[in-house]
PDB file of N, CA and C in Angstrom:
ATOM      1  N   UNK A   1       0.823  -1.197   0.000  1.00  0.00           N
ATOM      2  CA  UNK A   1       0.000   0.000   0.000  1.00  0.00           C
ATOM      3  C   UNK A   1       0.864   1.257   0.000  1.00  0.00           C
ATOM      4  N   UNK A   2       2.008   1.455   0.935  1.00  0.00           N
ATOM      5  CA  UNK A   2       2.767   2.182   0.807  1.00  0.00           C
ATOM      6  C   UNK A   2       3.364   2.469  -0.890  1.00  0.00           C
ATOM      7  N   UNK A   3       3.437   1.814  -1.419  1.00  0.00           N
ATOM      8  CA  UNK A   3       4.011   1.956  -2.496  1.00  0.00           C
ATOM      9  C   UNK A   3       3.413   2.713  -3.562  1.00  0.00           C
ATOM     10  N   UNK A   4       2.053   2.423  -3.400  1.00  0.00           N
ATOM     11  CA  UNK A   4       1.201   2.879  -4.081  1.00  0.00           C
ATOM     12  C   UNK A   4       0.500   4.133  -3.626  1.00  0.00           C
ATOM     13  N   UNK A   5       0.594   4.718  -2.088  1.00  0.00           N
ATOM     14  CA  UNK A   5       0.451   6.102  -2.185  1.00  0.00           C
ATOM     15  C   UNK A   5       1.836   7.070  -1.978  1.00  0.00           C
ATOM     16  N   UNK A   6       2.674   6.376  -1.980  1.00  0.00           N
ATOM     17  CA  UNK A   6       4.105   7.014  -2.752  1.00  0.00           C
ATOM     18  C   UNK A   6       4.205   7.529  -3.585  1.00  0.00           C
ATOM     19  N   UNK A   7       3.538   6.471  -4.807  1.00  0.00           N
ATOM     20  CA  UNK A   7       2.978   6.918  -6.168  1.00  0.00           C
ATOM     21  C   UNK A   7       2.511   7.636  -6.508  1.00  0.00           C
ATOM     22  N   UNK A   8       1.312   7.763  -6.152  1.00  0.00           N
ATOM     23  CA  UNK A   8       0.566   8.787  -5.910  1.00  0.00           C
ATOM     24  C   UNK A   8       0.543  10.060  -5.368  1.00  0.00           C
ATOM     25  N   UNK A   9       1.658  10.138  -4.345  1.00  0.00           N
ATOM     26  CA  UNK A   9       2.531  11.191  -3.784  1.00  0.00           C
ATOM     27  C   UNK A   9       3.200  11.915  -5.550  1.00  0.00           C
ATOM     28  N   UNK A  10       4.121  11.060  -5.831  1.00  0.00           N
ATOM     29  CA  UNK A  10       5.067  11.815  -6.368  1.00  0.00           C
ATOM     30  C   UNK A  10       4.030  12.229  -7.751  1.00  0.00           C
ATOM     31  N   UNK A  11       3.387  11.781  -8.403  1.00  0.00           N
ATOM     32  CA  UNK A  11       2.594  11.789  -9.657  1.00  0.00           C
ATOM     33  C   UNK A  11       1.803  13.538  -8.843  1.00  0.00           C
ATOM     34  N   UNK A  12       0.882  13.411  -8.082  1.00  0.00           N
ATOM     35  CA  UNK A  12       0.544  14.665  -7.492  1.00  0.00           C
ATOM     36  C   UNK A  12       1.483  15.754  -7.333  1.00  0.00           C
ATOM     37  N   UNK A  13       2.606  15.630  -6.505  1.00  0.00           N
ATOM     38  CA  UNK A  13       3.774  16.545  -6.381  1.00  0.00           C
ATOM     39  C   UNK A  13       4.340  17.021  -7.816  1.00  0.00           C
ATOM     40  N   UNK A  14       4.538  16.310  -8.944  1.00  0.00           N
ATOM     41  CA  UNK A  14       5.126  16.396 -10.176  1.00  0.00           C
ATOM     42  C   UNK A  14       4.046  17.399 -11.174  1.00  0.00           C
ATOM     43  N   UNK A  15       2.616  17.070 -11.143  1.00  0.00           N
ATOM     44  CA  UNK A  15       1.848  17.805 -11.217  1.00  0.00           C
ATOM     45  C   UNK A  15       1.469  19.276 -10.975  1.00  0.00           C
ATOM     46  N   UNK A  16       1.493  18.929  -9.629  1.00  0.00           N
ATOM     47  CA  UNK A  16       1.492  20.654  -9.226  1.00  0.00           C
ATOM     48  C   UNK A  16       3.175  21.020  -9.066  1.00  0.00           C
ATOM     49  N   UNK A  17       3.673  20.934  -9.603  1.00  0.00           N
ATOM     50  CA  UNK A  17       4.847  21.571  -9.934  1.00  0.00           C
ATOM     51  C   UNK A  17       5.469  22.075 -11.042  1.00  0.00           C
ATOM     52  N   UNK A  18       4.666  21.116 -11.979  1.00  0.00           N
ATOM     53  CA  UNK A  18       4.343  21.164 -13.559  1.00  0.00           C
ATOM     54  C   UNK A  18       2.976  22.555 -13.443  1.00  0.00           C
ATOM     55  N   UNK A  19       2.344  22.460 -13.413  1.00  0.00           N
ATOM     56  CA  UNK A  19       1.431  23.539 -13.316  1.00  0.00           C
ATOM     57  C   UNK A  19       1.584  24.607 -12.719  1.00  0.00           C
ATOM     58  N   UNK A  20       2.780  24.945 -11.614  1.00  0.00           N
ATOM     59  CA  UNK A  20       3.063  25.966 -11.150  1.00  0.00           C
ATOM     60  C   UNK A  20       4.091  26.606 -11.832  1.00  0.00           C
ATOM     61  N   UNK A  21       5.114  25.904 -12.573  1.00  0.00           N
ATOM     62  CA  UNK A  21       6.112  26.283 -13.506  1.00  0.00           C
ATOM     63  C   UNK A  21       5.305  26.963 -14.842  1.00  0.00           C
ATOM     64  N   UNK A  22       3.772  26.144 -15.300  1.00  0.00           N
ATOM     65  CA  UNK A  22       3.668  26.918 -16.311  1.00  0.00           C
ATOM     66  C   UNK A  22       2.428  28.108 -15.923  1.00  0.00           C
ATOM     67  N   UNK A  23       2.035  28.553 -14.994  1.00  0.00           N
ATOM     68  CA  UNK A  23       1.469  29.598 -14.156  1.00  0.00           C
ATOM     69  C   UNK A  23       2.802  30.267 -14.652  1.00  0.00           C
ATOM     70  N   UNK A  24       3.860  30.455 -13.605  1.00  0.00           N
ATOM     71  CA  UNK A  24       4.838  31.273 -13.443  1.00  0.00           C
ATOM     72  C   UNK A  24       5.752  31.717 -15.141  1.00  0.00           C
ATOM     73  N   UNK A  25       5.198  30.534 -16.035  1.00  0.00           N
ATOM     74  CA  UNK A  25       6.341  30.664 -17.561  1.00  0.00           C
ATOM     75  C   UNK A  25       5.302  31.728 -18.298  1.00  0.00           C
ATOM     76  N   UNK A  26       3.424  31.749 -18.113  1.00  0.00           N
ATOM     77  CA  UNK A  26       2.692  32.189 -18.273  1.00  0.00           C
ATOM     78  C   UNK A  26       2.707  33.922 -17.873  1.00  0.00           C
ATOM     79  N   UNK A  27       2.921  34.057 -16.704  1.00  0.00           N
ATOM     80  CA  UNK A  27       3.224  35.350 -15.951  1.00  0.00           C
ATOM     81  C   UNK A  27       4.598  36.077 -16.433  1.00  0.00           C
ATOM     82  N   UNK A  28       5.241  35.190 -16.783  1.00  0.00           N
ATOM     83  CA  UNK A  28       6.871  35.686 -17.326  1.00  0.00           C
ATOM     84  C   UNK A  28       6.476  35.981 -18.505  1.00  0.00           C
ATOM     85  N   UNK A  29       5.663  35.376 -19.812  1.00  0.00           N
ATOM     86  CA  UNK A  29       5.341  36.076 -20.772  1.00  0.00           C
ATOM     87  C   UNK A  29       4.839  37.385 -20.828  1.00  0.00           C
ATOM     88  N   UNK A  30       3.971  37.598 -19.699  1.00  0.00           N
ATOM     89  CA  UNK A  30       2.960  38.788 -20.012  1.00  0.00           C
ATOM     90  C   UNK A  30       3.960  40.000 -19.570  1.00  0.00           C
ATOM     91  N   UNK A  31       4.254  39.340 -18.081  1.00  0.00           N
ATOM     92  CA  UNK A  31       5.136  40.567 -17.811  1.00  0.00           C
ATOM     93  C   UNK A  31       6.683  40.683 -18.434  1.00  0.00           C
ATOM     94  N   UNK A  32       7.340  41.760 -18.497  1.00  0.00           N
ATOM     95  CA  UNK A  32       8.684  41.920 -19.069  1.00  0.00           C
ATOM     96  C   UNK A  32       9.384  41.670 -18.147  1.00  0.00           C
ATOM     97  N   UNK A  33       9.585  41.172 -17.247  1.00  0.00           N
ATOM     98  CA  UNK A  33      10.458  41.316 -15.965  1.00  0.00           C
ATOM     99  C   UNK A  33      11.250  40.385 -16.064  1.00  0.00           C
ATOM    100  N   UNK A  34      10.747  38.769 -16.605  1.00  0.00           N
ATOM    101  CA  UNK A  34      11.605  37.801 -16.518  1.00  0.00           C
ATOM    102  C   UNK A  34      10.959  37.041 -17.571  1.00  0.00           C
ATOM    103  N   UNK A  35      12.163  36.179 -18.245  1.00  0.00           N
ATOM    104  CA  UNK A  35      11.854  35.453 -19.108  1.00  0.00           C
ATOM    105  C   UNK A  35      10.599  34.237 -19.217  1.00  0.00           C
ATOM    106  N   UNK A  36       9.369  34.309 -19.302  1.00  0.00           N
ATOM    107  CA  UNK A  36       8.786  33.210 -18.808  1.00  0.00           C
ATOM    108  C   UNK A  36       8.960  31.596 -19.303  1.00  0.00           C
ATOM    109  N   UNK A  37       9.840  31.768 -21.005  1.00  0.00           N
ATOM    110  CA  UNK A  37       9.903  30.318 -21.523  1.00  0.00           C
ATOM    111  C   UNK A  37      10.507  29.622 -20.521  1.00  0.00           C
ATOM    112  N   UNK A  38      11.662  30.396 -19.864  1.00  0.00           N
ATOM    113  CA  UNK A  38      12.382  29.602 -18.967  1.00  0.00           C
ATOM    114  C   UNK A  38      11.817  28.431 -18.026  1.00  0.00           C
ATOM    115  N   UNK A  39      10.299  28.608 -17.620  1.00  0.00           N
ATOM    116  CA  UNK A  39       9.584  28.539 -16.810  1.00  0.00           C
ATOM    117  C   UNK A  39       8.406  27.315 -17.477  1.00  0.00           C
ATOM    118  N   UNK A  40       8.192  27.659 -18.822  1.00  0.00           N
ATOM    119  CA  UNK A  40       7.078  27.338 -19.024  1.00  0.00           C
ATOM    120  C   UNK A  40       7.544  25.798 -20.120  1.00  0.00           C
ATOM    121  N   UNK A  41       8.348  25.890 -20.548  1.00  0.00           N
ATOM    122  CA  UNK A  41       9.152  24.251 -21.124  1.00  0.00           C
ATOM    123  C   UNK A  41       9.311  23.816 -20.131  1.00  0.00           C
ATOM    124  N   UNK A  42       9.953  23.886 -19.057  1.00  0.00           N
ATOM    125  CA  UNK A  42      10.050  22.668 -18.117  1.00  0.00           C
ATOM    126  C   UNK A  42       8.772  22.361 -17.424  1.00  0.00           C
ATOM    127  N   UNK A  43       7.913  23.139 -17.301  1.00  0.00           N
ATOM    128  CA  UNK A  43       6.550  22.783 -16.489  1.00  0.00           C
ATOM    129  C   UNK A  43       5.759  21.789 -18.132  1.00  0.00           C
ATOM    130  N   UNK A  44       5.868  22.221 -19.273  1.00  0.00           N
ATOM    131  CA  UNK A  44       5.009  21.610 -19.899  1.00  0.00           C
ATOM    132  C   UNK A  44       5.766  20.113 -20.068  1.00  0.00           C
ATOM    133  N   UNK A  45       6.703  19.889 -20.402  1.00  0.00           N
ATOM    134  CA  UNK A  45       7.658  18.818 -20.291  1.00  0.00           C
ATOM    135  C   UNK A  45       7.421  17.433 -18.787  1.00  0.00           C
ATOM    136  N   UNK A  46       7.208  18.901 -17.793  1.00  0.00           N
ATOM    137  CA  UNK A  46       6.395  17.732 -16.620  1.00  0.00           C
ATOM    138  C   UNK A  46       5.360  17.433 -16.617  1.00  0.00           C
ATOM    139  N   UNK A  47       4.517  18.087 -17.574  1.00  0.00           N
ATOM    140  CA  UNK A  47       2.816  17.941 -16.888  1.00  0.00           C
ATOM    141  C   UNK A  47       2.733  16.586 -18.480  1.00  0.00           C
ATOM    142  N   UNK A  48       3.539  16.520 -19.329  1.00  0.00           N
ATOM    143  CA  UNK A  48       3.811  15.511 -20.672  1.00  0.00           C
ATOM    144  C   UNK A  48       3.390  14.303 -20.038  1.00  0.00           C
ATOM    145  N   UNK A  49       4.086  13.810 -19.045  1.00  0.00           N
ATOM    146  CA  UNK A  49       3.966  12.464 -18.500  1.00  0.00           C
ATOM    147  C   UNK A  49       2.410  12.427 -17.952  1.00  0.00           C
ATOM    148  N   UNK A  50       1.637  13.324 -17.868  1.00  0.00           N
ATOM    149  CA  UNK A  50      -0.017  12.957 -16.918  1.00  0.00           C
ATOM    150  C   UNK A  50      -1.002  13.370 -18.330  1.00  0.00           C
ATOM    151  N   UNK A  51      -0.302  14.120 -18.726  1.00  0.00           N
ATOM    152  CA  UNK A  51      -1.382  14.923 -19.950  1.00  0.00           C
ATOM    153  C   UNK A  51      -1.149  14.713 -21.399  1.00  0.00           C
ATOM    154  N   UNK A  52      -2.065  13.606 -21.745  1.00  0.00           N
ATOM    155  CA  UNK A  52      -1.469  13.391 -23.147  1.00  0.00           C
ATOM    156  C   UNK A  52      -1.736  14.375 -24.241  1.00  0.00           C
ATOM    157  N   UNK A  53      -2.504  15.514 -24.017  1.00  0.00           N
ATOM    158  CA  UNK A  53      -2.655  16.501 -25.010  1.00  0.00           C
ATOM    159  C   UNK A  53      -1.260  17.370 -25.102  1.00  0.00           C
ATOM    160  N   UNK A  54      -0.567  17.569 -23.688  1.00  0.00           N
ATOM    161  CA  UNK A  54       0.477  18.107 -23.581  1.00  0.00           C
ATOM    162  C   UNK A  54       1.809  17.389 -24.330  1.00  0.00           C
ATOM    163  N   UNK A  55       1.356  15.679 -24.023  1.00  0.00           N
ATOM    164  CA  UNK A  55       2.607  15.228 -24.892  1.00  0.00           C
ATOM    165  C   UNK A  55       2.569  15.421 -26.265  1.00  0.00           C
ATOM    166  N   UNK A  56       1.361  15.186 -26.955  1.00  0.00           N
ATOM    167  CA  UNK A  56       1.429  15.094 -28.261  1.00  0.00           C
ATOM    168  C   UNK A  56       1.622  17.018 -28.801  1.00  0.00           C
ATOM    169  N   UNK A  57       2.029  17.773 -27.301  1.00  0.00           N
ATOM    170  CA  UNK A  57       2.138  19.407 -28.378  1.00  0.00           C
ATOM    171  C   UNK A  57       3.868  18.900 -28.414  1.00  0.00           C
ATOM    172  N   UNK A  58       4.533  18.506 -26.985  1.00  0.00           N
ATOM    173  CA  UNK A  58       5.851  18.340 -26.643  1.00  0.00           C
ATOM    174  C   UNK A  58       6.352  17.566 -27.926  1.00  0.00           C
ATOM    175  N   UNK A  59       5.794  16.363 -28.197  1.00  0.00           N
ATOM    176  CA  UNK A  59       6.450  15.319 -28.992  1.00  0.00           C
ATOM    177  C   UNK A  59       6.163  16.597 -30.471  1.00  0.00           C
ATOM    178  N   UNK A  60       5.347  17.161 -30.827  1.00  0.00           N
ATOM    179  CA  UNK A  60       5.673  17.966 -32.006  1.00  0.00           C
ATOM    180  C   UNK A  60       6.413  19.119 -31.750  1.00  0.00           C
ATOM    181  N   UNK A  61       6.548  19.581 -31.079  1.00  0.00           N
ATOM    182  CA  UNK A  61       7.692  20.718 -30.574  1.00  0.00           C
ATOM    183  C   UNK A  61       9.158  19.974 -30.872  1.00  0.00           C
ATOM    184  N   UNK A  62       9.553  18.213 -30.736  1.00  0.00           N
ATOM    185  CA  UNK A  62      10.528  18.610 -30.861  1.00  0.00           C
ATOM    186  C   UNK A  62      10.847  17.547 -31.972  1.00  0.00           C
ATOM    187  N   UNK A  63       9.512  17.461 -32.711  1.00  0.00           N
ATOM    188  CA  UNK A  63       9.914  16.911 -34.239  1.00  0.00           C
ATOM    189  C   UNK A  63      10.132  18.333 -34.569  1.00  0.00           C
ATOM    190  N   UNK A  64       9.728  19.379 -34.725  1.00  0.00           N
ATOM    191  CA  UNK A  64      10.205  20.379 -35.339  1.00  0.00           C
ATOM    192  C   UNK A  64      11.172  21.243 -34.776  1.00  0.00           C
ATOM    193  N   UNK A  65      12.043  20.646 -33.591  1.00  0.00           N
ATOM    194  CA  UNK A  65      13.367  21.217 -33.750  1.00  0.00           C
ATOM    195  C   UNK A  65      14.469  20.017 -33.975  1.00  0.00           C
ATOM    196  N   UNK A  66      14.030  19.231 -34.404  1.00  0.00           N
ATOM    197  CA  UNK A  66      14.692  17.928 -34.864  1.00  0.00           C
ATOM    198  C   UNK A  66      14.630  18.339 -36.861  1.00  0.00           C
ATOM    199  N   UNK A  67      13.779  18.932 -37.536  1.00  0.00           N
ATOM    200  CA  UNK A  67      13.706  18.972 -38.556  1.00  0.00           C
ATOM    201  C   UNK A  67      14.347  20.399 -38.699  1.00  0.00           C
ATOM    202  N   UNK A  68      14.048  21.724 -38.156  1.00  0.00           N
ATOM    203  CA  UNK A  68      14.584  22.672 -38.083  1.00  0.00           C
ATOM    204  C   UNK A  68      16.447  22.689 -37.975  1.00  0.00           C
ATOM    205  N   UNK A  69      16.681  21.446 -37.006  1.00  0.00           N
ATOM    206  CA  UNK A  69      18.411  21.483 -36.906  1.00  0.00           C
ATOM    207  C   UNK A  69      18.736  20.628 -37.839  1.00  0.00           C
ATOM    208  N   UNK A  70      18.092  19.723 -38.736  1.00  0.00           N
ATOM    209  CA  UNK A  70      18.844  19.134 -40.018  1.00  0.00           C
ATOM    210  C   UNK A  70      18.661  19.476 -40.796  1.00  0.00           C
ATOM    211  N   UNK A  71      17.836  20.610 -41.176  1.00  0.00           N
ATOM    212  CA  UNK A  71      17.997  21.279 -42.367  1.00  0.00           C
ATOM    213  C   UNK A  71      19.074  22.413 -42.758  1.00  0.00           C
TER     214      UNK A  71
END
């Protein structure tokens, strides 16, 4: 049982951490103060593993910098 709300621990924790990175990559866009991509690739990159709409933008984000750097 432990194991399984471990799991569940870290899948939750990874989540809202993923969602708070892209809050904060979101807020960095609007405002000029700080870069928000910085912020907002690594949160979408985490939330990839729970959200398959997110993977399939990720997995085309980096067919097209996979096609962009061999051309």
């Amino acid at each position: 049982k432990s194991d399984r709300s471990s799991s569940r621990f870290h899948g939750r924790s990874a989540s809202i951490s993923g969602i708070g990175l892209v809050i904060v990559g979101v807020i960095g866009l609007i405002v000029p103060v700080m870069p928000g991509w910085i912020f907002l690739i690594p949160g979408l990159v985490i939330l990839a593993d729970y959200f398959p709409p997110i993977r399939r933008l990720v997995d085309w984000a980096k067919a097209k910098m996979e096609s962009v750097k061999n051309s």
